[in-house]
C-alpha atoms as a PDB file:
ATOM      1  CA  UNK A   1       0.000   0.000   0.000  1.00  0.00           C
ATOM      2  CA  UNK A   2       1.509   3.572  -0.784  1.00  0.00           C
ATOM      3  CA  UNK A   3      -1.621   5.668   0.299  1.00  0.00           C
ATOM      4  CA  UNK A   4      -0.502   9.033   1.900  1.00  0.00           C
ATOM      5  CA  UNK A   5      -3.687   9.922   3.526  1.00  0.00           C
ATOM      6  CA  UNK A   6      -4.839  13.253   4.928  1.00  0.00           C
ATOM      7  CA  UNK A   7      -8.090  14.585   6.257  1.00  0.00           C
ATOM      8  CA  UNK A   8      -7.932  17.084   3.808  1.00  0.00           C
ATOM      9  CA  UNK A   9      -9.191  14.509   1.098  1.00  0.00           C
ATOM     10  CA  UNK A  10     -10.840  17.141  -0.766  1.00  0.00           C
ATOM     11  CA  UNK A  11      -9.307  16.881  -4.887  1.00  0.00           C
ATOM     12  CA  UNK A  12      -8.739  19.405  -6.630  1.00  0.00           C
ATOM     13  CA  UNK A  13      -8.232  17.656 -10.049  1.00  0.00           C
ATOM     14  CA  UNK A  14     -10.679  14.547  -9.377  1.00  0.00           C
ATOM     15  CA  UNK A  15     -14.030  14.605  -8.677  1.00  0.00           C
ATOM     16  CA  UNK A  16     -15.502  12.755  -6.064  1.00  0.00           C
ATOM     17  CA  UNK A  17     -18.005   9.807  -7.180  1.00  0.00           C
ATOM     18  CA  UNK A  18     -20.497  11.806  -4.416  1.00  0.00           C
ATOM     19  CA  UNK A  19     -20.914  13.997  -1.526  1.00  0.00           C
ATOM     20  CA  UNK A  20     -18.740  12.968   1.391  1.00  0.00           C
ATOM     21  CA  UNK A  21     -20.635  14.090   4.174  1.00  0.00           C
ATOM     22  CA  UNK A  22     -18.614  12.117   6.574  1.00  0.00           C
ATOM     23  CA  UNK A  23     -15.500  13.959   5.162  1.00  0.00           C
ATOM     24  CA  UNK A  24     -16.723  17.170   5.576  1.00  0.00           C
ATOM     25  CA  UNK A  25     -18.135  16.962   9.286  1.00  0.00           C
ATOM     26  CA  UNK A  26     -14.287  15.788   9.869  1.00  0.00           C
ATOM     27  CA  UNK A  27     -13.280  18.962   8.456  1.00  0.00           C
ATOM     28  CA  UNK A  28     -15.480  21.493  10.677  1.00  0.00           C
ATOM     29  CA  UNK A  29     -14.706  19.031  13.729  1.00  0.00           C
ATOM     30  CA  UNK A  30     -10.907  20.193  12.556  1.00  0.00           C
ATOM     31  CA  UNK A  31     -11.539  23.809  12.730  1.00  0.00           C
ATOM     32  CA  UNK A  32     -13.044  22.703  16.298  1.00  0.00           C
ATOM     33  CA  UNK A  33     -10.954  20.954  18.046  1.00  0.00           C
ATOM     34  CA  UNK A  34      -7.603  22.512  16.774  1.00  0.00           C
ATOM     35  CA  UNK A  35      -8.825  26.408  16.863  1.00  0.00           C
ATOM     36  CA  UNK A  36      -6.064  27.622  19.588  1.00  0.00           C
ATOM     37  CA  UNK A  37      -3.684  25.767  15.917  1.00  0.00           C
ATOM     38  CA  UNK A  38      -5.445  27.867  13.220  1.00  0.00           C
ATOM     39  CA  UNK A  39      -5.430  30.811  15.949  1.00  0.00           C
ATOM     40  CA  UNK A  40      -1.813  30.528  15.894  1.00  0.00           C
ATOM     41  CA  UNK A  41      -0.818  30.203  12.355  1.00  0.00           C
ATOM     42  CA  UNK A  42      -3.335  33.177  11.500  1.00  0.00           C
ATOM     43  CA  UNK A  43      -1.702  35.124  14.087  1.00  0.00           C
ATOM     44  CA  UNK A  44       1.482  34.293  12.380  1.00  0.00           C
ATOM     45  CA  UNK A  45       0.604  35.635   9.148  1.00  0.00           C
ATOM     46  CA  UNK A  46      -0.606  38.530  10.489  1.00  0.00           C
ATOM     47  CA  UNK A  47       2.691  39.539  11.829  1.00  0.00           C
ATOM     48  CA  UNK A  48       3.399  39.155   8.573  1.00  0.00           C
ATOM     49  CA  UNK A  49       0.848  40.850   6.517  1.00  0.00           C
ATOM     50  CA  UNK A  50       1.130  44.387   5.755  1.00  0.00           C
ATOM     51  CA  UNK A  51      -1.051  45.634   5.271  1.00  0.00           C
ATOM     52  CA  UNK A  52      -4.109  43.626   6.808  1.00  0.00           C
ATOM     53  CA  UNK A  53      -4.935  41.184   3.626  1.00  0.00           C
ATOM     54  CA  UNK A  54      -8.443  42.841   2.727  1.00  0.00           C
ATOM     55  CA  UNK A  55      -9.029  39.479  -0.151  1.00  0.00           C
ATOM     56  CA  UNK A  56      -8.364  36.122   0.808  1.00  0.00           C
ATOM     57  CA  UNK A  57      -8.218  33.416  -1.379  1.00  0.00           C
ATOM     58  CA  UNK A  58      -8.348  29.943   0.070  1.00  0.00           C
ATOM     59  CA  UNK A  59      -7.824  27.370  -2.751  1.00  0.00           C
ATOM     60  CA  UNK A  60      -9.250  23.654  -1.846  1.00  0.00           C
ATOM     61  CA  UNK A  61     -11.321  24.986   0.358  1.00  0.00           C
ATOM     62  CA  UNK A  62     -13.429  22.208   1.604  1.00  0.00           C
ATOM     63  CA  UNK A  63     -16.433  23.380   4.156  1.00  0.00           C
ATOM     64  CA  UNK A  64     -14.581  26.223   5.246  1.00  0.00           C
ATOM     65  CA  UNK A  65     -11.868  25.120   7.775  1.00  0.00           C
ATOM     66  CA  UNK A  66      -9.375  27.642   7.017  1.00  0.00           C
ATOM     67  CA  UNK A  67     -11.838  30.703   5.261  1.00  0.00           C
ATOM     68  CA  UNK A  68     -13.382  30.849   8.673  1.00  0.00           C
ATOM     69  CA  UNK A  69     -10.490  31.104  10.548  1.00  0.00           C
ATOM     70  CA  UNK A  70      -9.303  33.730   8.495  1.00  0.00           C
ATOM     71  CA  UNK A  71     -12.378  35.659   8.555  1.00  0.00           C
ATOM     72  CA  UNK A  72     -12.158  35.440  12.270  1.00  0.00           C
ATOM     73  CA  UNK A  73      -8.157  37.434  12.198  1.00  0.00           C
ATOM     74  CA  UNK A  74      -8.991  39.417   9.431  1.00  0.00           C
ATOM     75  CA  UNK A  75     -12.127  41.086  10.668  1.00  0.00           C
ATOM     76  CA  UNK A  76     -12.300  43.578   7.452  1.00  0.00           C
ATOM     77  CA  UNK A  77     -11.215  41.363   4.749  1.00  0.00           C
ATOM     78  CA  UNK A  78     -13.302  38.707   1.830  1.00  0.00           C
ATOM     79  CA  UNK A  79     -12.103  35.543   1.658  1.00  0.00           C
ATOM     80  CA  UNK A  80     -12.976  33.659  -1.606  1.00  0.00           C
ATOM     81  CA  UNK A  81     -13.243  30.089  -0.779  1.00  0.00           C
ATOM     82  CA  UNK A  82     -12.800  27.659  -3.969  1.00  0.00           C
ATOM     83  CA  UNK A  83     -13.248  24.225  -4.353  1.00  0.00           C
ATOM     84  CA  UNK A  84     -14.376  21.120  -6.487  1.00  0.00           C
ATOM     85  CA  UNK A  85     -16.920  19.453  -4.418  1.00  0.00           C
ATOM     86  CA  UNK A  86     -20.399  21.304  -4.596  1.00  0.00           C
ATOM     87  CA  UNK A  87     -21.328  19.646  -1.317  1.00  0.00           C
ATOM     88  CA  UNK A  88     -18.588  21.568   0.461  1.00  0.00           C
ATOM     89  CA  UNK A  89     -19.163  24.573  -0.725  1.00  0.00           C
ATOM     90  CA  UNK A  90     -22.992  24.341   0.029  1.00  0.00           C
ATOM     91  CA  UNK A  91     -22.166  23.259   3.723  1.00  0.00           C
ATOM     92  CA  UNK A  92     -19.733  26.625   3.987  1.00  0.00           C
ATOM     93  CA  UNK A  93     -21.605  28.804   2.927  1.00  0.00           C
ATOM     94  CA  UNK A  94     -24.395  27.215   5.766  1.00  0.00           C
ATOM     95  CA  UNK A  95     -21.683  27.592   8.077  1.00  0.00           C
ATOM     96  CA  UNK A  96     -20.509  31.525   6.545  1.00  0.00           C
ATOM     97  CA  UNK A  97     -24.620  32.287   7.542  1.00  0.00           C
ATOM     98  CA  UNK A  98     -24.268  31.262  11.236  1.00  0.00           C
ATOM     99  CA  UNK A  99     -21.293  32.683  11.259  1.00  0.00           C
ATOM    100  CA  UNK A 100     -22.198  36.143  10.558  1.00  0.00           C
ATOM    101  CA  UNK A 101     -19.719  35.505   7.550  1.00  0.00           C
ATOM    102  CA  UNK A 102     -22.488  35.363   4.657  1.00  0.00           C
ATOM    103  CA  UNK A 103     -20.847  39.194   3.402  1.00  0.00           C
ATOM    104  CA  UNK A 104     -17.522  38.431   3.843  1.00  0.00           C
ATOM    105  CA  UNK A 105     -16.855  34.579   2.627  1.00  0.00           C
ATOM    106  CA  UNK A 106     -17.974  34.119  -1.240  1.00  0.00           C
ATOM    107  CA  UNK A 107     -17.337  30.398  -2.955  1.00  0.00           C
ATOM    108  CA  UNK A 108     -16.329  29.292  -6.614  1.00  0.00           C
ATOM    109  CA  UNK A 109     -16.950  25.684  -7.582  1.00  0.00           C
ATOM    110  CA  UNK A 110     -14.047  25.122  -9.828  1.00  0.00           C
ATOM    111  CA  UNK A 111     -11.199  22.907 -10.969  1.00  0.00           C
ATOM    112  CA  UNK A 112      -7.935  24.756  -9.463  1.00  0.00           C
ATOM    113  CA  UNK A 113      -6.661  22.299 -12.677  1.00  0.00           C
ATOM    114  CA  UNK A 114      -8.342  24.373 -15.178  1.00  0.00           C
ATOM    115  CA  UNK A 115      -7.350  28.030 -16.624  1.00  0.00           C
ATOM    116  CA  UNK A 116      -8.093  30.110 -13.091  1.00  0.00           C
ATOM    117  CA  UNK A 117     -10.777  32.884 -15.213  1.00  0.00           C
ATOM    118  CA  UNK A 118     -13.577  32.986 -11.984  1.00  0.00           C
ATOM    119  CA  UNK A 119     -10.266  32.870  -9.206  1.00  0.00           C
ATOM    120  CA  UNK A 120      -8.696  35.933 -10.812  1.00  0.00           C
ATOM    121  CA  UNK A 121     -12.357  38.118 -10.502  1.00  0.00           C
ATOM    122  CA  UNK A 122     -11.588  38.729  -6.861  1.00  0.00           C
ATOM    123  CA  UNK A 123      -8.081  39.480  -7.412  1.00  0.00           C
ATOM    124  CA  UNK A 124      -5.033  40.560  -6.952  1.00  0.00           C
ATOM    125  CA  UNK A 125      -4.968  39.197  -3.843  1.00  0.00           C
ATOM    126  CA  UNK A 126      -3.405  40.228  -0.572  1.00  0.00           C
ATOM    127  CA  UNK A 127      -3.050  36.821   0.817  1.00  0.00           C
ATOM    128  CA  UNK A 128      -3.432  32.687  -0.703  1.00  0.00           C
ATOM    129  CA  UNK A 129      -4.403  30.124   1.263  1.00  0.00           C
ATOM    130  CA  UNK A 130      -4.458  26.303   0.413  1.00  0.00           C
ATOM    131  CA  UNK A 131      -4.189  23.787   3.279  1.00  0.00           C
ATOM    132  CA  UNK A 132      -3.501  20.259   2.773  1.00  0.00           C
ATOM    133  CA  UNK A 133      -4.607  20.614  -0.973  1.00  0.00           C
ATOM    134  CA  UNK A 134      -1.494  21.192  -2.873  1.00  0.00           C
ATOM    135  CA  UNK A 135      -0.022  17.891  -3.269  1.00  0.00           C
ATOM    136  CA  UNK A 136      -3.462  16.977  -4.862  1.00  0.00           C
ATOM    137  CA  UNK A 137      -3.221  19.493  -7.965  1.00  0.00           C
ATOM    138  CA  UNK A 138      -1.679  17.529 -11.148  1.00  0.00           C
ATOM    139  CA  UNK A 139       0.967  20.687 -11.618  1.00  0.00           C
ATOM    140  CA  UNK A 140       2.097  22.041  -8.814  1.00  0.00           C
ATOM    141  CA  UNK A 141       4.321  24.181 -10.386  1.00  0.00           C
ATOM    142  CA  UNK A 142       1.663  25.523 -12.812  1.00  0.00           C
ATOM    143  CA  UNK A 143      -0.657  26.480  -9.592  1.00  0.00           C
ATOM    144  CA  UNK A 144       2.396  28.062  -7.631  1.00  0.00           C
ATOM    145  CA  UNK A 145       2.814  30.239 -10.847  1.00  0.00           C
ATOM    146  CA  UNK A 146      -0.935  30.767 -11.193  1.00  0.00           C
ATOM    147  CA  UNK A 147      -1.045  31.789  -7.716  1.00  0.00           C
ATOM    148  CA  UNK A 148       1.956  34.276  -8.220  1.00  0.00           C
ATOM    149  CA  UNK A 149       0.171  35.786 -10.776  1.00  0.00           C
ATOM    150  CA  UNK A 150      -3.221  36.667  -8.525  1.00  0.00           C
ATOM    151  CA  UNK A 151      -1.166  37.944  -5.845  1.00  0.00           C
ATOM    152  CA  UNK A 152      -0.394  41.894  -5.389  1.00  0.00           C
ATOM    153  CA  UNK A 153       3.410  42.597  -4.607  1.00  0.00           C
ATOM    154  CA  UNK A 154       4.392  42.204  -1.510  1.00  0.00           C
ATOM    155  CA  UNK A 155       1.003  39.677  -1.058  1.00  0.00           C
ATOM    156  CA  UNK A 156       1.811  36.308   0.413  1.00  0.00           C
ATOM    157  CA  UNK A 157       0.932  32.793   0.014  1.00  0.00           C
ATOM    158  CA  UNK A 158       0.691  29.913   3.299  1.00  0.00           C
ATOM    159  CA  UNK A 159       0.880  26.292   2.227  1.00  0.00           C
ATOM    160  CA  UNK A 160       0.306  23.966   4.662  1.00  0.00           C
ATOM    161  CA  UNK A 161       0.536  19.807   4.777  1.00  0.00           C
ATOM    162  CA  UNK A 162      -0.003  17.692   7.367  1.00  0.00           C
ATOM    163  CA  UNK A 163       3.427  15.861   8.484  1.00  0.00           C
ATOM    164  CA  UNK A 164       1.251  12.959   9.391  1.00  0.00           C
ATOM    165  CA  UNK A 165      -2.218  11.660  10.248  1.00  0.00           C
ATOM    166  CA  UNK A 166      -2.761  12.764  13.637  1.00  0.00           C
ATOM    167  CA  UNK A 167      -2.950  10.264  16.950  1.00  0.00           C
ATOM    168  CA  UNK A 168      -5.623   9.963  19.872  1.00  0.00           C
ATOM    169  CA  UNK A 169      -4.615   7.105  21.753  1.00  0.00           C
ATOM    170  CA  UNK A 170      -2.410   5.711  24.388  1.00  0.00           C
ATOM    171  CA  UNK A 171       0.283   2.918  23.479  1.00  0.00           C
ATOM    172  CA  UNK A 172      -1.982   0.276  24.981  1.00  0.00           C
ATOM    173  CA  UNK A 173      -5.674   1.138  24.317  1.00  0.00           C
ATOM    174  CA  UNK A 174      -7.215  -1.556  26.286  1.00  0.00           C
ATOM    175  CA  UNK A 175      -8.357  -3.482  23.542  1.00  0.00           C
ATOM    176  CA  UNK A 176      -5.697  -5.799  21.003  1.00  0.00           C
ATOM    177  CA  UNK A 177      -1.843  -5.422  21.258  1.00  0.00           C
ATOM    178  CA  UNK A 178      -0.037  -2.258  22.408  1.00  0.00           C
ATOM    179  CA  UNK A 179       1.289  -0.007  19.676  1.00  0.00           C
ATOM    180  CA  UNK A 180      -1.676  -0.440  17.982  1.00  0.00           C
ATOM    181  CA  UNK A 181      -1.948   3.121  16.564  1.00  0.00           C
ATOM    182  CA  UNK A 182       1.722   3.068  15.500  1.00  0.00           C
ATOM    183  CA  UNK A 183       1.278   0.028  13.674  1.00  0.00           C
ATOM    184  CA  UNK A 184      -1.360   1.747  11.760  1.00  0.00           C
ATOM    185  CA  UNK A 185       0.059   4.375  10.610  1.00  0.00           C
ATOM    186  CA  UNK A 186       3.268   2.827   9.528  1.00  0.00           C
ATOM    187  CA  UNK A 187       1.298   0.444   7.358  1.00  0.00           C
ATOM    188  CA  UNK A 188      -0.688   3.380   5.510  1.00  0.00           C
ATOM    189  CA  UNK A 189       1.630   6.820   5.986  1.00  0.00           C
ATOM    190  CA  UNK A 190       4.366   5.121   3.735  1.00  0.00           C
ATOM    191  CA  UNK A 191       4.894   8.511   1.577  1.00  0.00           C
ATOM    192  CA  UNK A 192       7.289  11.219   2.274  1.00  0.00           C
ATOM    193  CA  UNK A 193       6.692  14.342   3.625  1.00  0.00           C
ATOM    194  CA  UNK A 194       5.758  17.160   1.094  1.00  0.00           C
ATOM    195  CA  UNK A 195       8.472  19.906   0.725  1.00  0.00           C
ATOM    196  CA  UNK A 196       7.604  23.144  -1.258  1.00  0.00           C
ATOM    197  CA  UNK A 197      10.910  25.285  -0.648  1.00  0.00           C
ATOM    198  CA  UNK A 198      12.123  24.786  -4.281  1.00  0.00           C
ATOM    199  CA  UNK A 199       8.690  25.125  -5.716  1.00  0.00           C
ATOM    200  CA  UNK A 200       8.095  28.296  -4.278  1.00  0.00           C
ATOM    201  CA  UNK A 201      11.287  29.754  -5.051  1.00  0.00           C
ATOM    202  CA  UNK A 202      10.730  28.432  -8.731  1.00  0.00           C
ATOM    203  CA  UNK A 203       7.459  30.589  -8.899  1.00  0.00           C
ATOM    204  CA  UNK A 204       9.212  33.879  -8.486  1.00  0.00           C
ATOM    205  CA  UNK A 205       8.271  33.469  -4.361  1.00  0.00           C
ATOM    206  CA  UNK A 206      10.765  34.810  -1.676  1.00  0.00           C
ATOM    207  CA  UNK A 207      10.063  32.335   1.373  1.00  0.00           C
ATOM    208  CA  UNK A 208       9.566  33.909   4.384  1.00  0.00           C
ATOM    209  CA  UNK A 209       8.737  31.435   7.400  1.00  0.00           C
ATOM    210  CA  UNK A 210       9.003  27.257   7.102  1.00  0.00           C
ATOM    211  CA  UNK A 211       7.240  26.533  10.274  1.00  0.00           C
ATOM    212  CA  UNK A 212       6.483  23.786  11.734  1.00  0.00           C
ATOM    213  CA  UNK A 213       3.480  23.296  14.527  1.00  0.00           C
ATOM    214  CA  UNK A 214       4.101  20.999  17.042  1.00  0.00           C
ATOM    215  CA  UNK A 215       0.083  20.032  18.157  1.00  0.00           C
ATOM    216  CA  UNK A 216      -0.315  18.392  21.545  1.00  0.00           C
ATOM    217  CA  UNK A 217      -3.642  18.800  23.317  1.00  0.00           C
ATOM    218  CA  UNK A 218      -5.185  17.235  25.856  1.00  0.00           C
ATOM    219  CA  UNK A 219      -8.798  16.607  26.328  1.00  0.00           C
ATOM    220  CA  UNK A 220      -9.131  19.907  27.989  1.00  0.00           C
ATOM    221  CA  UNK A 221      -7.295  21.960  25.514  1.00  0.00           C
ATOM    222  CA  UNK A 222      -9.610  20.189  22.367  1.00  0.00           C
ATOM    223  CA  UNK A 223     -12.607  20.520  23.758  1.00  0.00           C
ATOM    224  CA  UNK A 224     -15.876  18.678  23.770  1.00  0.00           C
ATOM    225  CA  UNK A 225     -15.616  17.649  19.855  1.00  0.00           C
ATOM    226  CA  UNK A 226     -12.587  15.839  20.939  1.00  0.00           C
ATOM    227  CA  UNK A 227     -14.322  11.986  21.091  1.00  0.00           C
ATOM    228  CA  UNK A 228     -16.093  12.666  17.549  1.00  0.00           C
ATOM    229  CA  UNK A 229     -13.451  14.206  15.730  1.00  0.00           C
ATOM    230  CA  UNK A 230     -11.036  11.027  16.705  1.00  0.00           C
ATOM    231  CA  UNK A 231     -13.264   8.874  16.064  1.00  0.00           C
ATOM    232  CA  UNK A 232     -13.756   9.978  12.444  1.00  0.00           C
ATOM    233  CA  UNK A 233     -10.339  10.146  11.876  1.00  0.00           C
ATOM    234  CA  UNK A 234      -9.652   6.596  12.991  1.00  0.00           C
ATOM    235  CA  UNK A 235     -12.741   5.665  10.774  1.00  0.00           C
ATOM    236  CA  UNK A 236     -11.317   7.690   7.978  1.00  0.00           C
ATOM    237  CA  UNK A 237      -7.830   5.972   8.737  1.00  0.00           C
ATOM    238  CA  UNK A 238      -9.470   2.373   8.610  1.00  0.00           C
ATOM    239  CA  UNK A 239     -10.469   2.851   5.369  1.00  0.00           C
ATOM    240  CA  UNK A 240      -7.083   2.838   4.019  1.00  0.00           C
ATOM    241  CA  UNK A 241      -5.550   0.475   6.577  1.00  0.00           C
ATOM    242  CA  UNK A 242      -5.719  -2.540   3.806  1.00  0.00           C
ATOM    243  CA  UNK A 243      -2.096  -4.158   4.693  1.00  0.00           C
ATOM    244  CA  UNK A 244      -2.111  -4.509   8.136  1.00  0.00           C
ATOM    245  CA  UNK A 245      -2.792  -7.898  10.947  1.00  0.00           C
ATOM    246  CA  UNK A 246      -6.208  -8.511  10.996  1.00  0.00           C
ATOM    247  CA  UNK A 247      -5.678  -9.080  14.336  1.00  0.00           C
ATOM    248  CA  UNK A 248      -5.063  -4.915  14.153  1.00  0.00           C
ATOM    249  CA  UNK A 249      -8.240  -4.801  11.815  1.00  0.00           C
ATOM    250  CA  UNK A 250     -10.466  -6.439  14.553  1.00  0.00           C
ATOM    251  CA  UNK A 251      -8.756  -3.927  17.544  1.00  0.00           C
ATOM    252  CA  UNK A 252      -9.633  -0.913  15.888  1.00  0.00           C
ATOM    253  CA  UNK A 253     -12.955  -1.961  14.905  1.00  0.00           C
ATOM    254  CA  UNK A 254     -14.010  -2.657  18.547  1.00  0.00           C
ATOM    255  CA  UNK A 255     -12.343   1.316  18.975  1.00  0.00           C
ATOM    256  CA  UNK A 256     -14.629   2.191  16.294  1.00  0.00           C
ATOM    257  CA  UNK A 257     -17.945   0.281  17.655  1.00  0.00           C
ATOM    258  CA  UNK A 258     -19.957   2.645  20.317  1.00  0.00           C
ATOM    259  CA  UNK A 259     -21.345  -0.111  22.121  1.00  0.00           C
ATOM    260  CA  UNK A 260     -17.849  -1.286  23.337  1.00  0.00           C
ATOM    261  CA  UNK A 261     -16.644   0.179  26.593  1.00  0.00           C
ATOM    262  CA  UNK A 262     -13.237   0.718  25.392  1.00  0.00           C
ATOM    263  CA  UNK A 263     -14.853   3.021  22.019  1.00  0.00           C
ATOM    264  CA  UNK A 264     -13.545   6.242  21.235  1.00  0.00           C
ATOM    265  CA  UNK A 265     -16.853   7.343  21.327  1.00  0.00           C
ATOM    266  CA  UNK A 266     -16.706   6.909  24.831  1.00  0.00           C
ATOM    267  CA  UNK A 267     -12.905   7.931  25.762  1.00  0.00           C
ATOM    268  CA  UNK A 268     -11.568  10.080  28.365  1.00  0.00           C
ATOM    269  CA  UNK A 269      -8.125   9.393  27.836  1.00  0.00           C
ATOM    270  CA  UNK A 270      -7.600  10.612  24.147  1.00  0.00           C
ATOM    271  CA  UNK A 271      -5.824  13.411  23.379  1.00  0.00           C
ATOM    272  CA  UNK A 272      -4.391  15.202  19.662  1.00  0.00           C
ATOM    273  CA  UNK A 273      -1.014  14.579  18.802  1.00  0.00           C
ATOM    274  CA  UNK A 274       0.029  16.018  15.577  1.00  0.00           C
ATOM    275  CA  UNK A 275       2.571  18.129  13.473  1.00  0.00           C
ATOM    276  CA  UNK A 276       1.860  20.484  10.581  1.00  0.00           C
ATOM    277  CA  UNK A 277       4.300  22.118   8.253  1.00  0.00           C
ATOM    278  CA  UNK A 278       3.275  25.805   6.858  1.00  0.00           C
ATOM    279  CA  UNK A 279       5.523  27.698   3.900  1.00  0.00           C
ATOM    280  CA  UNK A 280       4.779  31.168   4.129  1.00  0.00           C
ATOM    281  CA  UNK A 281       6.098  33.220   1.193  1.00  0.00           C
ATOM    282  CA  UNK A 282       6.173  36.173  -0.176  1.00  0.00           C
ATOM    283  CA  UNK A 283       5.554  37.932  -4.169  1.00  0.00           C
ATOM    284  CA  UNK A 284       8.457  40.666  -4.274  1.00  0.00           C
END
């Protein structure tokens, strides 16, 4: 198996057979649980940014993860939030309503594979965004020079990828052999990390910050979405966990099953242990 799985499993050259509903509920839980995360790297690129960005584009969008979190630092600025998947961009804008965000977060159903005519409306931009999304694109390099070209001097772009699937549970979870998360992971996580230094650079993009976050929270720190947010990311991980015991298989189904005592439905002990990588660069 040579899967490199993400929760951002939003394409953005492939469209999806249907809605994934479970997908995108995994996606707002994401926003949920790691807010004092997204707080952070906002707050980052605000030190940044300057001016304030006053338009946002967030390319891959999904149901609004990221938009919403910069809609929340950028109080005066309109984030255009573009994606593939109609479904996703029918929950955001759902979400942009209760928000208060209906004004301020607008959505384009596209192909980020296709020539970028709708992006470019809102542009230049002050500030890209594209989480988790670019290692989906078929050209990277075309996008990065796409993206250059919608950006105002002096405007930046922040690409972020996930260094790996996050964990939840203690080395022995009370059900199967210990190390059963590990195992997991190792048999589906078999990719190597993304690295967009060169790319950028390639673009015409001066780099500013390559940070990486370091995400440990307990159940305190995440917050009462903490149980459902795990458990759809284990579900979401069992669905590419093909090569592994079955032994493993029948451990993390029991974790999965809400009748079970021992289900992460059910958990006190979890906690989010993760790390993401974000390139923050600038258009000279």
């Amino acid at each position: 198996m040579t899967t490199h799985h993400d929760i951002h499993g939003h394409v953005g050259h492939e469209r999806a057979a249907g809605p994934d509903i479970a997908l995108a509920k995994l996606l707002e839980l994401d926003g949920e649980v790691l807010a004092s995360y997204y707080a952070e790297l906002t707050g980052l690129l605000a030190e940044l940014s300057d001016p304030a960005p006053a338009r946002i584009l967030d390319l891959g969008s999904g149901p609004g993860t990221g938009s919403f979190a910069l809609a929340r630092r950028f109080p005066a600025a309109h984030v255009t939030a573009v994606d593939i998947s109609a479904q996703m961009l029918h929950r955001l804008r759902k979400q942009a309503f209760a928000y208060g965000f209906a004004d301020r977060v607008g959505t384009v159903e596209a192909n980020i594979d296709e020539p970028w005519t709708e992006r470019g409306e809102g542009g230049p931009y002050d500030l890209i965004w594209a989480a988790a999304f670019l290692h989906h694109v078929a050209d990277p390099a075309r996008t990065f020079a796409r993206a250059f070209e919608q950006l105002r001097p002096g405007g930046l772009i922040a690409v972020t990828e996930m260094d790996f699937f996050p964990r939840y549970l203690r080395e022995d979870p009370g059900v199967g052999r210990p190390g059963l998360e590990a195992r997991l992971h190792a048999a589906t996580n078999t990719q190597p990390p993304h690295e967009w230094t060169e790319q950028l650079r390639a673009a015409g993009f001066t780099l500013e910050e390559r940070r990486p976050f370091e995400i440990r929270l307990d159940r305190t720190e995440a917050g009462p979405s903490l149980n459902a947010y795990a458990q759809g990311a284990l579900a979401k991980l069992r669905s590419h966990a093909t090569d592994v015991l079955e032994a493993d298989l029948a451990a993390l189904d029991a974790l999965l099953d809400d009748t079970r005592p021992h289900g992460v439905a059910h958990r006190d002990d979890l906690r989010v242990r993760t790390t993401r990588t974000t390139w923050i660069a600038r258009r000279p």
